[in-house]
PDB file of N, CA and C in Angstrom:
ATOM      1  N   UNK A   1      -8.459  -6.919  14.118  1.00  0.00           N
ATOM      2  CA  UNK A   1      -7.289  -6.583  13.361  1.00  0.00           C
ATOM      3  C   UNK A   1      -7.683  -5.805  12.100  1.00  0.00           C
ATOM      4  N   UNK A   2      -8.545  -5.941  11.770  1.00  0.00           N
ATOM      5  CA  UNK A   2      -9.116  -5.063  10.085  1.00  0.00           C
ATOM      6  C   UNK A   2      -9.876  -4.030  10.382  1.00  0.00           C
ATOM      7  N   UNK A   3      -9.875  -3.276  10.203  1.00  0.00           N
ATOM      8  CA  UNK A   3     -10.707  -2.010  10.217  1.00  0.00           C
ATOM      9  C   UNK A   3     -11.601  -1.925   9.243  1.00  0.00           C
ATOM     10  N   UNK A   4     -12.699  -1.779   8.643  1.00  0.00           N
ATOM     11  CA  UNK A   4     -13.312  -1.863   7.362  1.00  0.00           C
ATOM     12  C   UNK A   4     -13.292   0.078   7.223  1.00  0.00           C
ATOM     13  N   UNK A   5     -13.716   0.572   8.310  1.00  0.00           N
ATOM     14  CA  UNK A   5     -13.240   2.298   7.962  1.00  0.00           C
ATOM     15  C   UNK A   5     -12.187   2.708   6.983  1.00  0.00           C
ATOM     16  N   UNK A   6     -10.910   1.974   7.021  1.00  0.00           N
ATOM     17  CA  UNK A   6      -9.579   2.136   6.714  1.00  0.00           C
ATOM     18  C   UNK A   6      -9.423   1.665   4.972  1.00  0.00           C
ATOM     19  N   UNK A   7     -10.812   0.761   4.743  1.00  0.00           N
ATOM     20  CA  UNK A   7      -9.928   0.300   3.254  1.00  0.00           C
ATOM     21  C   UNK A   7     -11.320   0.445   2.224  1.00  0.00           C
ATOM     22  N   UNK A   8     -11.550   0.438   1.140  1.00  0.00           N
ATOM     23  CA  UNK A   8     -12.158   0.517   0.506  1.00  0.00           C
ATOM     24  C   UNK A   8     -12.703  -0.685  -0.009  1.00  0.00           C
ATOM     25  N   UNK A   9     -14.579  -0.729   0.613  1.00  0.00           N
ATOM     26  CA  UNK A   9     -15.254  -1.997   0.039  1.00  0.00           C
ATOM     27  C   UNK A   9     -14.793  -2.883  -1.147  1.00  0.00           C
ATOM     28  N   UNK A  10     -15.009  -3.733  -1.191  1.00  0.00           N
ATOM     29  CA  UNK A  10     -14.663  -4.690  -2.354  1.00  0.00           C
ATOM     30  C   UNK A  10     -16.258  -4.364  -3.365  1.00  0.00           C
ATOM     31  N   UNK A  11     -15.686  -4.540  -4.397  1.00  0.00           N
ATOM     32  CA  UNK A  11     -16.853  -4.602  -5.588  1.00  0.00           C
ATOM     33  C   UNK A  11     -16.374  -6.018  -6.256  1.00  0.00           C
ATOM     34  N   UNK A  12     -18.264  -6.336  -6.937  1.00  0.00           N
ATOM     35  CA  UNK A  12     -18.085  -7.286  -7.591  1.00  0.00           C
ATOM     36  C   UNK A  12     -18.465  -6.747  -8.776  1.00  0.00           C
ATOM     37  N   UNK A  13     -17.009  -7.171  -9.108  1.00  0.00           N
ATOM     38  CA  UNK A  13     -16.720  -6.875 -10.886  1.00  0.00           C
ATOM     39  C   UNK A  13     -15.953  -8.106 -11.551  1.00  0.00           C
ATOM     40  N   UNK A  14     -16.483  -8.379 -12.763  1.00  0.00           N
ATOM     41  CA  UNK A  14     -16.170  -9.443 -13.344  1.00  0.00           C
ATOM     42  C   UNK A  14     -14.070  -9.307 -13.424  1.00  0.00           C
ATOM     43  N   UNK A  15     -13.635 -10.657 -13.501  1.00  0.00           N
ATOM     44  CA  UNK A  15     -12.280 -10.503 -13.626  1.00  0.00           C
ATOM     45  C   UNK A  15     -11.770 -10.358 -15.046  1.00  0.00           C
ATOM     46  N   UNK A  16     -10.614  -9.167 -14.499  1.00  0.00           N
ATOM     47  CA  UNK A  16     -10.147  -8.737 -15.899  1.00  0.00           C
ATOM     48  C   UNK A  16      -8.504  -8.470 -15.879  1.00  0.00           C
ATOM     49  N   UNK A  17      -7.927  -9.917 -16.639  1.00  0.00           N
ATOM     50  CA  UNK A  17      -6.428  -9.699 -16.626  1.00  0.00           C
ATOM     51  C   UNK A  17      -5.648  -9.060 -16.690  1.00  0.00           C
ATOM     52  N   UNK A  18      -6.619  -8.241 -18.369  1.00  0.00           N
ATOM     53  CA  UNK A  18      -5.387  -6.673 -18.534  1.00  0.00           C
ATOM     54  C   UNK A  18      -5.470  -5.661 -17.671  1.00  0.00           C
ATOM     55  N   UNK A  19      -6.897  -5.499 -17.098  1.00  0.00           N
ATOM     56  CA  UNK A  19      -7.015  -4.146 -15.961  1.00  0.00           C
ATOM     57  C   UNK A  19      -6.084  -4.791 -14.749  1.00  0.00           C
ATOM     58  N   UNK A  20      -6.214  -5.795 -14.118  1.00  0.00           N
ATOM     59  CA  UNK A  20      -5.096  -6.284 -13.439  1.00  0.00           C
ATOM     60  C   UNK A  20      -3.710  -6.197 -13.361  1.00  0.00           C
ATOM     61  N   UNK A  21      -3.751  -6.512 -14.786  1.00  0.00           N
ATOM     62  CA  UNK A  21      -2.077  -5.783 -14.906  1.00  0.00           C
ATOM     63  C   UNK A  21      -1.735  -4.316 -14.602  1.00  0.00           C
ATOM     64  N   UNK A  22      -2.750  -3.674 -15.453  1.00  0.00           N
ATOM     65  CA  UNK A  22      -2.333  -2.540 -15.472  1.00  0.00           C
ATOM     66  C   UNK A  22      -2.552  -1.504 -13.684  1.00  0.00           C
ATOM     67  N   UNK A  23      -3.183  -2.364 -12.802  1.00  0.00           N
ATOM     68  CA  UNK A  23      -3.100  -1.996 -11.630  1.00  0.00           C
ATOM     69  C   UNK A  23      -1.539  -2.146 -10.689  1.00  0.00           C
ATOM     70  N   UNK A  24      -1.486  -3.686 -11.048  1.00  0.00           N
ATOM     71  CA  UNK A  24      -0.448  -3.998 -10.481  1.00  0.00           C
ATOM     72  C   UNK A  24       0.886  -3.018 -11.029  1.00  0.00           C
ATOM     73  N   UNK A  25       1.159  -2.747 -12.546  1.00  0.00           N
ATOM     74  CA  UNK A  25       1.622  -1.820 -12.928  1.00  0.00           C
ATOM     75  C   UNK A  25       1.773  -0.185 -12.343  1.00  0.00           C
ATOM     76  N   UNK A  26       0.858  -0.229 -11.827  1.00  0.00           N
ATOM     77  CA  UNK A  26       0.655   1.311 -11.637  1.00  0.00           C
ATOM     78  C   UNK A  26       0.957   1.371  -9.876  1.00  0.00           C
ATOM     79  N   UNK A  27       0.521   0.115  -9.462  1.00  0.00           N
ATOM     80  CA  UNK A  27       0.895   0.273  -7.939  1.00  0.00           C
ATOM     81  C   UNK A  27       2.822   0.213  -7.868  1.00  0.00           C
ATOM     82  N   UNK A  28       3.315  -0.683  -8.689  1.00  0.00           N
ATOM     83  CA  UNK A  28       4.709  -0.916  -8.604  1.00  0.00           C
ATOM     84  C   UNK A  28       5.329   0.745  -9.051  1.00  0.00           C
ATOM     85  N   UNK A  29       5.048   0.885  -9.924  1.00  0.00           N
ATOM     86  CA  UNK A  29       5.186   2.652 -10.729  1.00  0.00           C
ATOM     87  C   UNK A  29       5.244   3.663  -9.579  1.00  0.00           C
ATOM     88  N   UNK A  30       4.051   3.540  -8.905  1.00  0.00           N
ATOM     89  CA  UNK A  30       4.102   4.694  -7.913  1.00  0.00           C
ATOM     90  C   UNK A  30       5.183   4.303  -6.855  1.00  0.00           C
ATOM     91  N   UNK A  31       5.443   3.076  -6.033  1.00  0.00           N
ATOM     92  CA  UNK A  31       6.634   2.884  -4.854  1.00  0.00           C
ATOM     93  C   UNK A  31       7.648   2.872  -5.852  1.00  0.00           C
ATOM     94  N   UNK A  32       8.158   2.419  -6.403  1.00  0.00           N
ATOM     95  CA  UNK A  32       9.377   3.066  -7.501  1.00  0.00           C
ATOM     96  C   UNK A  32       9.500   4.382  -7.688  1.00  0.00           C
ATOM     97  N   UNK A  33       8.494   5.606  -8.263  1.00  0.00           N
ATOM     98  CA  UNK A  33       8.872   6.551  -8.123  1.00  0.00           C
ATOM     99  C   UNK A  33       8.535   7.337  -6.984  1.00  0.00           C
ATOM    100  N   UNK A  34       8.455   6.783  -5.265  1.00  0.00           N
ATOM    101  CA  UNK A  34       8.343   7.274  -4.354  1.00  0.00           C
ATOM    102  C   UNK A  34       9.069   6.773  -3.270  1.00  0.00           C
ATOM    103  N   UNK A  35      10.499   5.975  -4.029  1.00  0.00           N
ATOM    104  CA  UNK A  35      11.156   5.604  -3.134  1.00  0.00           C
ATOM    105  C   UNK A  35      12.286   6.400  -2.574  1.00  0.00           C
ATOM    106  N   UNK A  36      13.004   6.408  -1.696  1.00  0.00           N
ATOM    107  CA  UNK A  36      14.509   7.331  -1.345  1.00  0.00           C
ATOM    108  C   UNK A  36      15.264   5.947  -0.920  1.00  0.00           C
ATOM    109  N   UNK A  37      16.221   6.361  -1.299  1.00  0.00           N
ATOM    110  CA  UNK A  37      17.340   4.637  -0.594  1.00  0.00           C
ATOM    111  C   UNK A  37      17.680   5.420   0.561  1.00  0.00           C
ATOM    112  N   UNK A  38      17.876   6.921   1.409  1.00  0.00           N
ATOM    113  CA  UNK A  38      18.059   6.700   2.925  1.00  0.00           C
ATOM    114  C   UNK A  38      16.627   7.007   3.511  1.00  0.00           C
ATOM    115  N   UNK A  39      15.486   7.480   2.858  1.00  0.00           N
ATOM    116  CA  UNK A  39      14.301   7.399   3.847  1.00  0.00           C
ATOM    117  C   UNK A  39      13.315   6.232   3.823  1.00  0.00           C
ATOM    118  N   UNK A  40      13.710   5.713   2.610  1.00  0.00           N
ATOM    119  CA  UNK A  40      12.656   4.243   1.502  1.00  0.00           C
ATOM    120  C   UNK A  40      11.397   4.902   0.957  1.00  0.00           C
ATOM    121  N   UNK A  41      10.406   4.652   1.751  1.00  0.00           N
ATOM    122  CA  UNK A  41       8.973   4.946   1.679  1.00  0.00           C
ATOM    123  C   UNK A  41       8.076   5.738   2.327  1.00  0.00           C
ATOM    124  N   UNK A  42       7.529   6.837   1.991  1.00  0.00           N
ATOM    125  CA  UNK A  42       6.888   7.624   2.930  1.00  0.00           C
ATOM    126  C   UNK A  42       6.015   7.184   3.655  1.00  0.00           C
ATOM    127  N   UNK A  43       5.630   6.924   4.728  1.00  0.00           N
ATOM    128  CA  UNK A  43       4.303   6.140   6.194  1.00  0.00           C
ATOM    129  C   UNK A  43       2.950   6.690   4.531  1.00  0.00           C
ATOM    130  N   UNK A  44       2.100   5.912   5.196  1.00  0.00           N
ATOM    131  CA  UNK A  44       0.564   6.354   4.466  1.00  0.00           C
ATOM    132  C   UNK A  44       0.621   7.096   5.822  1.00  0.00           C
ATOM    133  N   UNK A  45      -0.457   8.461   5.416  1.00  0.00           N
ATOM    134  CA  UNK A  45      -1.030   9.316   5.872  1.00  0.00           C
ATOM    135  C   UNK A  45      -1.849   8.567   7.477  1.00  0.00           C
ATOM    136  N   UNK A  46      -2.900   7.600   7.319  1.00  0.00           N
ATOM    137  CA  UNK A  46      -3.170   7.032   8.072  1.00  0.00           C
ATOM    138  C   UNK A  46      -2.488   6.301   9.081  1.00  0.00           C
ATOM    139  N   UNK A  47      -1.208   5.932   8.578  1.00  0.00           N
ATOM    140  CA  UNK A  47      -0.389   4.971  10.064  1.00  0.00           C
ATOM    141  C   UNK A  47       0.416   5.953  10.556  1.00  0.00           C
ATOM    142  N   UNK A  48       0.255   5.486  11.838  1.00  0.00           N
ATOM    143  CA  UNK A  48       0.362   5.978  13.342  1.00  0.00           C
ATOM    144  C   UNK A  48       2.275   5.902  13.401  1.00  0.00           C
ATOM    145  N   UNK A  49       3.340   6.142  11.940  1.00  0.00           N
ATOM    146  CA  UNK A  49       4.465   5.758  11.910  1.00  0.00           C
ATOM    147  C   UNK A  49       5.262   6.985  10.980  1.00  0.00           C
ATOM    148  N   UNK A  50       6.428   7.282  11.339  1.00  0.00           N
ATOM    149  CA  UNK A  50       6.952   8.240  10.606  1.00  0.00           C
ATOM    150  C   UNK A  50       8.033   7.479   9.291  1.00  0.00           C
ATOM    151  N   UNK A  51       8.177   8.431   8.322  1.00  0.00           N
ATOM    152  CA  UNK A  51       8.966   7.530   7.019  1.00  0.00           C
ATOM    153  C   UNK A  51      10.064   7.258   7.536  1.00  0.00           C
ATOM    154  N   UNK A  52      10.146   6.434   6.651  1.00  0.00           N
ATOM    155  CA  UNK A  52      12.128   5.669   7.096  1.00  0.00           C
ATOM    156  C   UNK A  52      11.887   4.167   7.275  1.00  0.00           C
ATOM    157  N   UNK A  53      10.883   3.592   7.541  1.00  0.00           N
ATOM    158  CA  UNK A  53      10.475   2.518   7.779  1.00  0.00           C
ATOM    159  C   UNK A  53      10.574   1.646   6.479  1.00  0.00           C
ATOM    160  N   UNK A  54      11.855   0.437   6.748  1.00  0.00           N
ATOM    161  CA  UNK A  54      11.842  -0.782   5.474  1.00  0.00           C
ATOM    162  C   UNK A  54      10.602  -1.702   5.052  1.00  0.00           C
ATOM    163  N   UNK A  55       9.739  -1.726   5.661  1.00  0.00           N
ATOM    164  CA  UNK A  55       8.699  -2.242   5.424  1.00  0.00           C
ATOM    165  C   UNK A  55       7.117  -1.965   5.671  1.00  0.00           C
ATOM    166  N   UNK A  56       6.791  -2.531   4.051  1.00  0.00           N
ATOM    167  CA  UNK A  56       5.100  -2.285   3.668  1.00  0.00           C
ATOM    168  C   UNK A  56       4.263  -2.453   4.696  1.00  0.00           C
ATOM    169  N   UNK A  57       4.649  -3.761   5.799  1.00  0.00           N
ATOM    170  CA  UNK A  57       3.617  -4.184   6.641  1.00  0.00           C
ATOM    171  C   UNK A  57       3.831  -3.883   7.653  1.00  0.00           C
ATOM    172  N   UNK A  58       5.033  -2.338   8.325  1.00  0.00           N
ATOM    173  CA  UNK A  58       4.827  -2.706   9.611  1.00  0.00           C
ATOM    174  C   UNK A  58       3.479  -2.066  10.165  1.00  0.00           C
ATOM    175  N   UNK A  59       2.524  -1.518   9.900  1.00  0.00           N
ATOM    176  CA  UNK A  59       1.550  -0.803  10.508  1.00  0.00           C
ATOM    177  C   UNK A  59       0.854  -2.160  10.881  1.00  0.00           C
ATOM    178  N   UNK A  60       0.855  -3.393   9.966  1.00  0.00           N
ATOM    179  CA  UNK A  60       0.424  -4.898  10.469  1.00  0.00           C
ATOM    180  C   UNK A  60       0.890  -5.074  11.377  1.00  0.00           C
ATOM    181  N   UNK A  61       1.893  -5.300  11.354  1.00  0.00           N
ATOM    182  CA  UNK A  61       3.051  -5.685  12.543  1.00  0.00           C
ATOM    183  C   UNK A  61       2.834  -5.090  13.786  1.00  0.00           C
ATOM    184  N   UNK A  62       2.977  -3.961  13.427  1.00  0.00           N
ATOM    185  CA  UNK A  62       2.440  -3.017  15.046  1.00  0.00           C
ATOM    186  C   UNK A  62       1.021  -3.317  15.493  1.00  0.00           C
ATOM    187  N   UNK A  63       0.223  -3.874  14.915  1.00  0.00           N
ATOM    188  CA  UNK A  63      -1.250  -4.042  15.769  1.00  0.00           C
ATOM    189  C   UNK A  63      -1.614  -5.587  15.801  1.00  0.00           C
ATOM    190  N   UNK A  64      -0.666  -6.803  15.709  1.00  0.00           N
ATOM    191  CA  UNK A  64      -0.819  -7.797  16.030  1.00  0.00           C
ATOM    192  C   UNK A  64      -0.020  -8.198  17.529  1.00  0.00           C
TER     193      UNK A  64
END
């Protein structure tokens, strides 16, 4: 089910609340300003799915 090709290694880096935030910040920022209310969300480049699709996980969905 995971591809390791598909996602970017994990690093070990000490934990850091404010950089945390400011990720989580920046991930919410970008689907907010890349949403449409009749198309929603554009597919990532990589899934095998065209936009219009209500949800983050179906590329999960489709390979379980």
């Amino acid at each position: 089910m995971f591809e390791s090709a598909r996602h970017v290694p994990l690093r070990s880096l000490p934990w850091n609340a404010g950089e945390a935030a400011t990720a989580i910040e920046d991930a919410v920022g970008d689907a907010v300003a890349h949403f449409d209310p009749e198309r929603f969300w554009p597919a990532h480049p990589l899934d095998d799915v065209s936009d219009g699709h209500t949800s983050f996980y179906l590329a999960w969905i489709s390979q379980t």
